[in-house]
Protein backbone atom coordinates (compact mmCIF):
# COMPACT_ATOMS: atom_id res chain seq x y z
CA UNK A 1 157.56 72.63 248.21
CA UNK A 2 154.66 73.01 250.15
CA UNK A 3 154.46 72.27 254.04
CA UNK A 4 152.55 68.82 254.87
CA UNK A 5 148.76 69.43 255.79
CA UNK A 6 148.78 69.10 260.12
CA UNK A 7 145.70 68.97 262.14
CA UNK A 8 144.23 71.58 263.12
CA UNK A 9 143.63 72.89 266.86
CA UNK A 10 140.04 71.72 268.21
CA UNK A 11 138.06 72.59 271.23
CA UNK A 12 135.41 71.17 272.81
CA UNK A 13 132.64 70.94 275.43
CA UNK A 14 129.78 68.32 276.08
CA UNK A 15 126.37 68.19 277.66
CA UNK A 16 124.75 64.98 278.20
CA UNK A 17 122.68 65.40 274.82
CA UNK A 18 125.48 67.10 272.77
CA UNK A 19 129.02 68.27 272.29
CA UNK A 20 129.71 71.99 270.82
CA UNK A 21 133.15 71.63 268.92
CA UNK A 22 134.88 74.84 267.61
CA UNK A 23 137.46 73.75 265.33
CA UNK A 24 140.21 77.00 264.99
CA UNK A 25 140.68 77.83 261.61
CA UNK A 26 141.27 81.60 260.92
CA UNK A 27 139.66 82.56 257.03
CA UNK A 28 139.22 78.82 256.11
CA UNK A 29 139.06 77.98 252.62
CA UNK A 30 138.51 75.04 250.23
CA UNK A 31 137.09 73.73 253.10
CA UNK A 32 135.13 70.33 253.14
CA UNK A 33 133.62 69.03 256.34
CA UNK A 34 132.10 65.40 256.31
CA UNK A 35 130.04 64.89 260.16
CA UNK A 36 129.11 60.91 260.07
CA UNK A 37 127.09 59.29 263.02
CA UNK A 38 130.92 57.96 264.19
CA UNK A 39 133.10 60.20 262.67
CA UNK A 40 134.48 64.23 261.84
CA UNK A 41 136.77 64.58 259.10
CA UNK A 42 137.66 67.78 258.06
CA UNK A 43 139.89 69.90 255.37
CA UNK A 44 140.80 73.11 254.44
CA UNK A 45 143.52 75.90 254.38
CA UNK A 46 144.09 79.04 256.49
CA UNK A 47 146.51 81.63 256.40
CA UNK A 48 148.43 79.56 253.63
CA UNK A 49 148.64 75.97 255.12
CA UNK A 50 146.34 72.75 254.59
CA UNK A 51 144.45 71.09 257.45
CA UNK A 52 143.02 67.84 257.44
CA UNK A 53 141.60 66.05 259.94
CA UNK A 54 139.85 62.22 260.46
CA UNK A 55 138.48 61.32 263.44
CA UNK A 56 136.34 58.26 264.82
CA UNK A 57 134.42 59.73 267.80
CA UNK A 58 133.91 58.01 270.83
CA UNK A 59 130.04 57.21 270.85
CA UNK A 60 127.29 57.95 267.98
CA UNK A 61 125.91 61.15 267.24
CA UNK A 62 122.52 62.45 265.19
CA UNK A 63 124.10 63.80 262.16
CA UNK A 64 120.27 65.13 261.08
CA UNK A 65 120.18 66.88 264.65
CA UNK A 66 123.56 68.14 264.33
CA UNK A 67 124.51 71.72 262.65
CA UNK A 68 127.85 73.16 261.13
CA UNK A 69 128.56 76.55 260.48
CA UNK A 70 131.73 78.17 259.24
CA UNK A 71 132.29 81.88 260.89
CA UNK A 72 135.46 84.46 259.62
CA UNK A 73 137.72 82.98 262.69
CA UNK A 74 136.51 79.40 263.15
CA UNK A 75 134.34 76.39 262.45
CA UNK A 76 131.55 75.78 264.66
CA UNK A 77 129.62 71.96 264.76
CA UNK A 78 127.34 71.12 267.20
CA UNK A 79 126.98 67.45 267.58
CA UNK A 80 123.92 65.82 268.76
CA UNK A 81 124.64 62.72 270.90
CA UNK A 82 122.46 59.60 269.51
CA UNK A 83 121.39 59.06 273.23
CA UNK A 84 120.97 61.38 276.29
CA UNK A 85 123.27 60.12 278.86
CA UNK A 86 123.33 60.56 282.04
CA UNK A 87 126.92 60.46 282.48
CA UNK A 88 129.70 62.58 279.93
CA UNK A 89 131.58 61.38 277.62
CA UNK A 90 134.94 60.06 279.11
CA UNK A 91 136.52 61.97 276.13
CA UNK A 92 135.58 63.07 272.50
CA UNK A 93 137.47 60.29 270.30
CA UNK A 94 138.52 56.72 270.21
CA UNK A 95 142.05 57.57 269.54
CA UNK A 96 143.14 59.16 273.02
CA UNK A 97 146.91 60.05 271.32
CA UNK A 98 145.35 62.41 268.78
CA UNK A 99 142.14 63.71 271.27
CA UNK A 100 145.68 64.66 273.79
CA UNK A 101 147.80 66.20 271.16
CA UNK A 102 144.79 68.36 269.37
CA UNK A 103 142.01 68.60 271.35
CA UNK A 104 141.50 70.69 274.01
CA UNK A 105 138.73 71.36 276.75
CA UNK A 106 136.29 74.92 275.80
CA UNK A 107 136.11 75.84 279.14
CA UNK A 108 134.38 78.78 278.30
CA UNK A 109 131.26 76.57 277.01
CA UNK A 110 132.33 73.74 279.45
CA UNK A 111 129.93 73.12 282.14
CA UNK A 112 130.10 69.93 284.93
CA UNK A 113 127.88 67.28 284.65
CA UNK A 114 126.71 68.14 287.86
CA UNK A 115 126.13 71.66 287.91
CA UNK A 116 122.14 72.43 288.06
CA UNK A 117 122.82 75.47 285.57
CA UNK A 118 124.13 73.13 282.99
CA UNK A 119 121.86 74.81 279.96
CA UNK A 120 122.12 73.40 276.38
CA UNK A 121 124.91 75.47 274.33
CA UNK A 122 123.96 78.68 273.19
CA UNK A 123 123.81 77.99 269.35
CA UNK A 124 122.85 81.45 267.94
CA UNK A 125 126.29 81.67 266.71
CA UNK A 126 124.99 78.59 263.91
CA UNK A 127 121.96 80.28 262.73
CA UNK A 128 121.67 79.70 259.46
CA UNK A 129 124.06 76.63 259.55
CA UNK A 130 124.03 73.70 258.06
CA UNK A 131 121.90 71.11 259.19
CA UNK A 132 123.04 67.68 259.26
CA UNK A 133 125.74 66.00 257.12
CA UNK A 134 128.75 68.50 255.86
CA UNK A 135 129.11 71.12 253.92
CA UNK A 136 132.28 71.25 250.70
CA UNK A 137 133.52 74.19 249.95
């Protein structure tokens, strides 16, 4: 019998225009990844076990702004927030259980809202991505 699909392990960081979100999925296949102006929802399977994930996000995002890309040790989406802010996020998701349980802080991409050096992400890593929606596998 196979093992029940569990969520997979999610990072994130935000600017006030945008939130990079690397979702860690070793060799991912099958996947299907559906980005929505409110929502992620993701499946797939990685070293033998399913993934799925459904999320409402906190705030709106540009889905035609925003760019997926799928890389040999994880998923990479960059959101585009629907409006500049000038304050973060106060977290990623409506649901604060799940956001606790499987998403975690990139502080190596994380920079404070009041930092002058906050620069947009570095997105070379998406080139060649795609733009907008999702992508099935």
């Amino acid at each position: 019998m196979a093992a029940p699909a569990g969520a997979p392990n999610v990072k994130y960081a935000q600017r006030n225009d945008s939130i990079y979100v690397t979702i860690e999925c070793a060799d991912v296949k099958n996947e299907k990844i559906d980005l929505t102006e409110d929502s992620l929802s993701f499946k797939g399977n990685s070293s033998g076990r399913d993934y799925v994930m459904d999320v409402k996000l906190f705030k709106k995002i540009n889905v035609e702004e925003s760019i997926t890309k799928i890389l040999p040790r994880s998923i990479q989406i960059f959101m585009k927030k629907a409006e500049a802010e000038d304050e973060y996020w106060p977290r990623m998701l409506e649901d604060k259980n799940f956001e606790k349980k499987h998403f975690k802080i990139d502080w190596d991409k994380w920079k404070d809202e009041d930092d002058d050096d906050a620069e947009a992400f570095d997105q070379s890593q998406l080139a060649g991505g795609d733009q907008g929606g999702g992508m099935g596998g």
